[in-house]
PDB file of N, CA and C in Angstrom:
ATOM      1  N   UNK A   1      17.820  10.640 -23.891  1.00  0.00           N
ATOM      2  CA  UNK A   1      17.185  11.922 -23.672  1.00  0.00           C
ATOM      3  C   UNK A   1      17.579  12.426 -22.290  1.00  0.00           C
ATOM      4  N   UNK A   2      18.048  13.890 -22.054  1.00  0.00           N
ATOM      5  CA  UNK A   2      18.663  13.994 -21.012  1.00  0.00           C
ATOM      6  C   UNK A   2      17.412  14.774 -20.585  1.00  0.00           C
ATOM      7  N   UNK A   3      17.176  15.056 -19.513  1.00  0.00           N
ATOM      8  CA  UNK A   3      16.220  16.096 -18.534  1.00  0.00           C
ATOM      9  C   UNK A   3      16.542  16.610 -17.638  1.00  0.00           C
ATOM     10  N   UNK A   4      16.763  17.468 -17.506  1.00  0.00           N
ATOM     11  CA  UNK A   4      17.310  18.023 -16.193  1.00  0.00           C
ATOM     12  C   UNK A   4      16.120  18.657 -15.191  1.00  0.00           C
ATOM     13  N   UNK A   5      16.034  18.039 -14.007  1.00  0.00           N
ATOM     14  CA  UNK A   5      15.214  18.942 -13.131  1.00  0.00           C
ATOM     15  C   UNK A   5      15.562  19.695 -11.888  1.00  0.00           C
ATOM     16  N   UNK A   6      14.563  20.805 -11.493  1.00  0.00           N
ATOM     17  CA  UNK A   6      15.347  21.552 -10.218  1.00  0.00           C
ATOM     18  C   UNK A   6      15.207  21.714  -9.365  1.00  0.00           C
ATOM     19  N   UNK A   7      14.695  20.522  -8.673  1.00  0.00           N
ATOM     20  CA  UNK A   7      14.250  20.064  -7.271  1.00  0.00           C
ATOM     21  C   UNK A   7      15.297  19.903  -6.274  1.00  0.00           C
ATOM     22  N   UNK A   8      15.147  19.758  -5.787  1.00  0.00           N
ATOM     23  CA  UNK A   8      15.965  19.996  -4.260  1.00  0.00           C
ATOM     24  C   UNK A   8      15.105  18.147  -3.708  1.00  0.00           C
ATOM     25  N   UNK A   9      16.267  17.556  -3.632  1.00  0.00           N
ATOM     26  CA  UNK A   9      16.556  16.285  -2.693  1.00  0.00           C
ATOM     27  C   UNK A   9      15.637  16.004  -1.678  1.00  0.00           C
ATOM     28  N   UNK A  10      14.548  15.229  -1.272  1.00  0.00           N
ATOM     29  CA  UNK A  10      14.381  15.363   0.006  1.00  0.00           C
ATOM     30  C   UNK A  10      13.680  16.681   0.635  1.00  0.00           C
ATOM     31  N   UNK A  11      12.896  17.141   0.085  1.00  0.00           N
ATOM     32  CA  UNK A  11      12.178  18.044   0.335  1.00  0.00           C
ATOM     33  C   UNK A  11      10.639  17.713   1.219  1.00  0.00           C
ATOM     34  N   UNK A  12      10.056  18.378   2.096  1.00  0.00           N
ATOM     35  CA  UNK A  12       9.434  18.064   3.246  1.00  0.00           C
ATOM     36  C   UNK A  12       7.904  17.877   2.313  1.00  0.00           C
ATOM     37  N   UNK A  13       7.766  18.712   0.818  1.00  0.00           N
ATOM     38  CA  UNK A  13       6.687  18.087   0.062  1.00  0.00           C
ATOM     39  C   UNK A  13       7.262  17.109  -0.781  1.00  0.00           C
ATOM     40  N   UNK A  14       8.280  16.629  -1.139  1.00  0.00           N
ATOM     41  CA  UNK A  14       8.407  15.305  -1.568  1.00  0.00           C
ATOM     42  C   UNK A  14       7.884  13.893  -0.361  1.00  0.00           C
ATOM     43  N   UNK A  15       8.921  14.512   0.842  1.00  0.00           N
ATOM     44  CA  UNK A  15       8.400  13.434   1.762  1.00  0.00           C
ATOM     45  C   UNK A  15       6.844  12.838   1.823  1.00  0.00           C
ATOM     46  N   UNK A  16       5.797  14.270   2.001  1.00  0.00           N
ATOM     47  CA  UNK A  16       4.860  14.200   2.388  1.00  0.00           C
ATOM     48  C   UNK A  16       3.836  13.112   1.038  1.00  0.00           C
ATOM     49  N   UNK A  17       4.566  14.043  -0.588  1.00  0.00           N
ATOM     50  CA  UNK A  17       3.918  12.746  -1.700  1.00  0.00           C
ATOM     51  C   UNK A  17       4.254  11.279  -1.425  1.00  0.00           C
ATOM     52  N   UNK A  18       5.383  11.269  -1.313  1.00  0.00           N
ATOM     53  CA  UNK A  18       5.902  10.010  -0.980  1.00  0.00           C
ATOM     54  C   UNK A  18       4.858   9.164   0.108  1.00  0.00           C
ATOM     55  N   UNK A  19       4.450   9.686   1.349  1.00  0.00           N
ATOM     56  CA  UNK A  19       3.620   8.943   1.975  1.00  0.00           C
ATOM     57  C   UNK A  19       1.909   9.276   1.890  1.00  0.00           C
ATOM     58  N   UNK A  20       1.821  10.160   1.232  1.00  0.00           N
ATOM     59  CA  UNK A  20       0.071  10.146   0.740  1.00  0.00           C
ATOM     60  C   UNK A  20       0.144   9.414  -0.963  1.00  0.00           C
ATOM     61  N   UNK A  21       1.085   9.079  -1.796  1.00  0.00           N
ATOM     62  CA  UNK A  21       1.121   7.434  -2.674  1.00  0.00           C
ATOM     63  C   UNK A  21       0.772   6.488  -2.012  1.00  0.00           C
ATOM     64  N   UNK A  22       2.044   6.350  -1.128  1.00  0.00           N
ATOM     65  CA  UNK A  22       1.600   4.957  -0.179  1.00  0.00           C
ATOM     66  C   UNK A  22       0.461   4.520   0.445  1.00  0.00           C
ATOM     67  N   UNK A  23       0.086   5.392   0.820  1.00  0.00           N
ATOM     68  CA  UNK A  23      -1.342   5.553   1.603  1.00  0.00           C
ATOM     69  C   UNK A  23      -2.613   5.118   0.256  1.00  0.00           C
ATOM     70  N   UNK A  24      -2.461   6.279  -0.920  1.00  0.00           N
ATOM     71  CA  UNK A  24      -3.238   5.745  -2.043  1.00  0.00           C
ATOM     72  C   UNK A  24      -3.143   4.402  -2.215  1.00  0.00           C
ATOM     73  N   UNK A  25      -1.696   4.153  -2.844  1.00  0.00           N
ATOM     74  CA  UNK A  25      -1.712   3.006  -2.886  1.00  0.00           C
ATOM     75  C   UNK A  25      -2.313   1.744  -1.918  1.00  0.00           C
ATOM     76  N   UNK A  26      -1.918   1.947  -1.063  1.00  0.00           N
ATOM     77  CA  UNK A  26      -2.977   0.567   0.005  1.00  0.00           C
ATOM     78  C   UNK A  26      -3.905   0.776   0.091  1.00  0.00           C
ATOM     79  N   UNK A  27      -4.492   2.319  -0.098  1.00  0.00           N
ATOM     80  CA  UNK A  27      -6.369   1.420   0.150  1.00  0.00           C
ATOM     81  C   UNK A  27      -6.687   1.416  -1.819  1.00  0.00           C
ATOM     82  N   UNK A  28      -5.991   1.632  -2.574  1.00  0.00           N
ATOM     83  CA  UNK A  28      -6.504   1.243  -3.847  1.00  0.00           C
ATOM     84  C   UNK A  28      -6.505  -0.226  -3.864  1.00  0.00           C
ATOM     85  N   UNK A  29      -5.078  -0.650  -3.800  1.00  0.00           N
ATOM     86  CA  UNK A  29      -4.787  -2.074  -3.708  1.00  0.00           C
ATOM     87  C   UNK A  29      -6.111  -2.799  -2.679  1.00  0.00           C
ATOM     88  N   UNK A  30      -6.001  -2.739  -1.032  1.00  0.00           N
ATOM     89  CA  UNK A  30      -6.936  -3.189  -0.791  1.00  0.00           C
ATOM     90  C   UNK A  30      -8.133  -3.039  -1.028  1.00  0.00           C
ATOM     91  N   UNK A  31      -8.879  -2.182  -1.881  1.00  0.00           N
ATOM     92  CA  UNK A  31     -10.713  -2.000  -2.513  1.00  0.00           C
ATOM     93  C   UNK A  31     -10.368  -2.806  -3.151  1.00  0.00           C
ATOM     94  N   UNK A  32      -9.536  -2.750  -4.300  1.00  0.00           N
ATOM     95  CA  UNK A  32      -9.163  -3.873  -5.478  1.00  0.00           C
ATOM     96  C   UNK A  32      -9.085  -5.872  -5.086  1.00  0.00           C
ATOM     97  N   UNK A  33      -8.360  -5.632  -3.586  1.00  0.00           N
ATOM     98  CA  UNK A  33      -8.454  -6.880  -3.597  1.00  0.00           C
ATOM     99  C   UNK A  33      -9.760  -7.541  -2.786  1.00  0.00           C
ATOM    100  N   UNK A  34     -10.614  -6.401  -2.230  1.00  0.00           N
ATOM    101  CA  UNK A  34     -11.621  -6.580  -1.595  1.00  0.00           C
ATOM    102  C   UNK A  34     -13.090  -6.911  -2.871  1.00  0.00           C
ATOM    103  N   UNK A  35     -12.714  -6.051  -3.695  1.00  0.00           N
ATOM    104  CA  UNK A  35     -13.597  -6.304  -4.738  1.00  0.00           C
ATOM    105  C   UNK A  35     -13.548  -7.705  -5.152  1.00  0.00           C
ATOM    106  N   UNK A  36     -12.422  -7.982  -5.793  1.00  0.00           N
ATOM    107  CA  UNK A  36     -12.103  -8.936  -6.586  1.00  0.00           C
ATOM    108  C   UNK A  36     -12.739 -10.350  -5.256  1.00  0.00           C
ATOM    109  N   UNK A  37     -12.453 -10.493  -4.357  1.00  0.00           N
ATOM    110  CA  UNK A  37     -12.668 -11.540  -3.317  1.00  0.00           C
ATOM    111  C   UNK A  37     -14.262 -11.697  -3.227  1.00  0.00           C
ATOM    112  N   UNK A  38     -14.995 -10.465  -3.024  1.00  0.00           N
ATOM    113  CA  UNK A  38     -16.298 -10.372  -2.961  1.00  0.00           C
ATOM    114  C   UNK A  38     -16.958 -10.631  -4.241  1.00  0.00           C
ATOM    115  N   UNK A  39     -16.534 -10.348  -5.191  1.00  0.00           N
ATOM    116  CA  UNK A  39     -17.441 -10.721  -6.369  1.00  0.00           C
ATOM    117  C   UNK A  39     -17.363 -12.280  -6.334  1.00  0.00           C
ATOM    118  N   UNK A  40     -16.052 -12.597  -6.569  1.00  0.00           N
ATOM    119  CA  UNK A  40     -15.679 -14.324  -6.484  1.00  0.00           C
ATOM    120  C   UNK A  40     -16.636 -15.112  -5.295  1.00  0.00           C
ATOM    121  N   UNK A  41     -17.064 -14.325  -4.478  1.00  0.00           N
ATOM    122  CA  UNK A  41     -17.631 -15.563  -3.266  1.00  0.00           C
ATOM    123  C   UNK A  41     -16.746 -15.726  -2.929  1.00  0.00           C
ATOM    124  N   UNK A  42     -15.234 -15.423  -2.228  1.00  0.00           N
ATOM    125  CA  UNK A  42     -14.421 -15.904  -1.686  1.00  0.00           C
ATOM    126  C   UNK A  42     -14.236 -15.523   0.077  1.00  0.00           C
ATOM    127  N   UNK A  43     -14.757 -14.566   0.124  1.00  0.00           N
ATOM    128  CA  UNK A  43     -14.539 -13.902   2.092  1.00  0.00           C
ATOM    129  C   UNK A  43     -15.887 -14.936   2.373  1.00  0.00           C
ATOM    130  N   UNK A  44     -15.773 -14.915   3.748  1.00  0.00           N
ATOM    131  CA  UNK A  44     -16.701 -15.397   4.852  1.00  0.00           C
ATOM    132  C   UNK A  44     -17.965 -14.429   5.126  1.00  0.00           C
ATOM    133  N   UNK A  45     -18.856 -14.302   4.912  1.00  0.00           N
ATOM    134  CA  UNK A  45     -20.265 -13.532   5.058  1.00  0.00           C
ATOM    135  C   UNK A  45     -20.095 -12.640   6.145  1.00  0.00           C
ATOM    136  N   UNK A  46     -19.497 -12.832   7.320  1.00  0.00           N
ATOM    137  CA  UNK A  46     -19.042 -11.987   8.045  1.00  0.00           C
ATOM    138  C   UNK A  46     -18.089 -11.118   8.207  1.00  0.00           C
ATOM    139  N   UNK A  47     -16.960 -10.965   6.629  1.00  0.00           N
ATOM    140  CA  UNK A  47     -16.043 -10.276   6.768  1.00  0.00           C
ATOM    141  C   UNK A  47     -16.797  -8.945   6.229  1.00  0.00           C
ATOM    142  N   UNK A  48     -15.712  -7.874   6.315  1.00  0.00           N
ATOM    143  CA  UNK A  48     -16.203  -6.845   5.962  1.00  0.00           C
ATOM    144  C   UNK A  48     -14.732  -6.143   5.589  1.00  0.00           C
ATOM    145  N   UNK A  49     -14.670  -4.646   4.853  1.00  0.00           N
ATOM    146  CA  UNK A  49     -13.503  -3.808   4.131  1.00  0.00           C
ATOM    147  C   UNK A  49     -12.313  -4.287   5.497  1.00  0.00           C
ATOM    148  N   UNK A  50     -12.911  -3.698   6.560  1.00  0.00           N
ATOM    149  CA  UNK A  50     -11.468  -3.711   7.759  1.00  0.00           C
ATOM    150  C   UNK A  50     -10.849  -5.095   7.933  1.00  0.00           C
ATOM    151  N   UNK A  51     -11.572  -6.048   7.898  1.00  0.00           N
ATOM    152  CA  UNK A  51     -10.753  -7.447   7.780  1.00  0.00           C
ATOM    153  C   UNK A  51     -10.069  -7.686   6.797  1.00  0.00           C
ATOM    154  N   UNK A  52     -10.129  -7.296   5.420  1.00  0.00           N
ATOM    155  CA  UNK A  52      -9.201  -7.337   4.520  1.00  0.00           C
ATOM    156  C   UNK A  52      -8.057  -6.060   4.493  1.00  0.00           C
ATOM    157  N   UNK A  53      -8.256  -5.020   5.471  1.00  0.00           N
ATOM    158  CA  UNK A  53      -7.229  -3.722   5.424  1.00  0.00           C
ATOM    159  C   UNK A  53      -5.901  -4.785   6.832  1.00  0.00           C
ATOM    160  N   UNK A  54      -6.815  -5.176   7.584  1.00  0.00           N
ATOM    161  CA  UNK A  54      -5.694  -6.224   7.895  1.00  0.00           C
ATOM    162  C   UNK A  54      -5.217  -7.429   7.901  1.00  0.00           C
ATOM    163  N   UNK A  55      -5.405  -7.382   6.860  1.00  0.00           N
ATOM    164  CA  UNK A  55      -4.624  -8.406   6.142  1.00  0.00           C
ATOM    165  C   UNK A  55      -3.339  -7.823   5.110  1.00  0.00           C
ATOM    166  N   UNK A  56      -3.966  -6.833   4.813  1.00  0.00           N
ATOM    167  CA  UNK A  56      -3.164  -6.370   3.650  1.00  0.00           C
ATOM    168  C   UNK A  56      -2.098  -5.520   4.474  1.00  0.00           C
ATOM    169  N   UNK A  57      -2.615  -5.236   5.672  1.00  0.00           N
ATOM    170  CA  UNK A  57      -1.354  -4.424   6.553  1.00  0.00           C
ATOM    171  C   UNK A  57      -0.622  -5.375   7.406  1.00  0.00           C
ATOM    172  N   UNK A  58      -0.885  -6.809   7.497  1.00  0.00           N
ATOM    173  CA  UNK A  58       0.247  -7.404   7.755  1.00  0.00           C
ATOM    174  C   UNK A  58       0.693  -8.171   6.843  1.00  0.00           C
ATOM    175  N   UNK A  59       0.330  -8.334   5.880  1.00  0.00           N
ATOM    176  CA  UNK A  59       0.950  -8.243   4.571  1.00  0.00           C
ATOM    177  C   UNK A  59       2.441  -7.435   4.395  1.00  0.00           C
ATOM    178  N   UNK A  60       2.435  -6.033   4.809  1.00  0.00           N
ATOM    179  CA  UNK A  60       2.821  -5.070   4.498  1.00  0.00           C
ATOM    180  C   UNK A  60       4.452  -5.450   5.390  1.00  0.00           C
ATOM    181  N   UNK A  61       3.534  -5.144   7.177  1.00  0.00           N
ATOM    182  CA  UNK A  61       4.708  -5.420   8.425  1.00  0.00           C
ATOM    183  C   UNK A  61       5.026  -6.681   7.572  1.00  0.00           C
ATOM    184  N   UNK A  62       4.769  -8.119   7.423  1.00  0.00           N
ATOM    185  CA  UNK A  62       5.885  -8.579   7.108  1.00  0.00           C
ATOM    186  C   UNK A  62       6.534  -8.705   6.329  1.00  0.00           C
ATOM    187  N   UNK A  63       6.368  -7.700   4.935  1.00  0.00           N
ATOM    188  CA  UNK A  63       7.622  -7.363   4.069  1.00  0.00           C
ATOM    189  C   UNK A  63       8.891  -6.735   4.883  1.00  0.00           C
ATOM    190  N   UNK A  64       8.346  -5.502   5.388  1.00  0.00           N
ATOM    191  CA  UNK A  64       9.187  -4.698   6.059  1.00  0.00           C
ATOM    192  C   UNK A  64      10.020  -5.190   6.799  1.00  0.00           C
ATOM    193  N   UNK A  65       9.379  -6.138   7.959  1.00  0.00           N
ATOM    194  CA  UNK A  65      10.383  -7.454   8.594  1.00  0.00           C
ATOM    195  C   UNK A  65      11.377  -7.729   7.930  1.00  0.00           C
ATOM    196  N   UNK A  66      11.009  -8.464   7.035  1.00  0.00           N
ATOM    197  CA  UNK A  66      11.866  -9.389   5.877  1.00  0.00           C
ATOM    198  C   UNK A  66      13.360  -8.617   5.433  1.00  0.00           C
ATOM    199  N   UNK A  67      12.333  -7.364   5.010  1.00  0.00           N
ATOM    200  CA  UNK A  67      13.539  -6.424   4.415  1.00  0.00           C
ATOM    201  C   UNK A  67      14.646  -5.859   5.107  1.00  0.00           C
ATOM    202  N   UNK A  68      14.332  -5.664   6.455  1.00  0.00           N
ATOM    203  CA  UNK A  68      15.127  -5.479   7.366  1.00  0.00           C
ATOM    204  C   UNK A  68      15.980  -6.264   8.015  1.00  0.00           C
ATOM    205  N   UNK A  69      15.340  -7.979   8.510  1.00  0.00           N
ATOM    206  CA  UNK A  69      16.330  -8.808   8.569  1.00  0.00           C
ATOM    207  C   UNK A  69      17.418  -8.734   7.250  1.00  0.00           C
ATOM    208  N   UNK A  70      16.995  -9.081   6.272  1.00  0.00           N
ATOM    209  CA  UNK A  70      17.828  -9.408   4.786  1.00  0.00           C
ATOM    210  C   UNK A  70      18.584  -8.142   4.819  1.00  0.00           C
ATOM    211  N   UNK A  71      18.757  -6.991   5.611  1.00  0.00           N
ATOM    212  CA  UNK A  71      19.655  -5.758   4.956  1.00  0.00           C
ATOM    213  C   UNK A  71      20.760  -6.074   5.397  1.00  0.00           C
TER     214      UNK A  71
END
């Protein structure tokens, strides 16, 4: 099936979807993994949402690391 669309490359509202996904994406992912930990009994009584946002954001830096050494 062919589709043709007529967007223009690189456009300053593509950019901008491109990083409000990302953004969705990590705090969906982290509620999700914050949920899932808290129901389980698994965090420490003293953690709270921001201790798991960093985690999941150096999570993140060291993909990016990775990916960059490996290029």
């Amino acid at each position: 099936m062919n589709v043709k669309t007529n967007f223009k490359p690189n456009t300053k509202l593509e950019k901008y979807g491109v990083k409000a996904g990302y953004a969705f994406s990590y705090f969906l992912g982290t509620t999700i993994l914050f949920g899932v930990l808290n129901w389980l009994d698994k965090m420490p009584q003293n953690w709270s949402y921001f201790n798991i946002m960093i985690i999941t954001f150096s999570v993140i830096m060291w993909g990016a690391i990775l990916k960059r050494l490996l290029k």
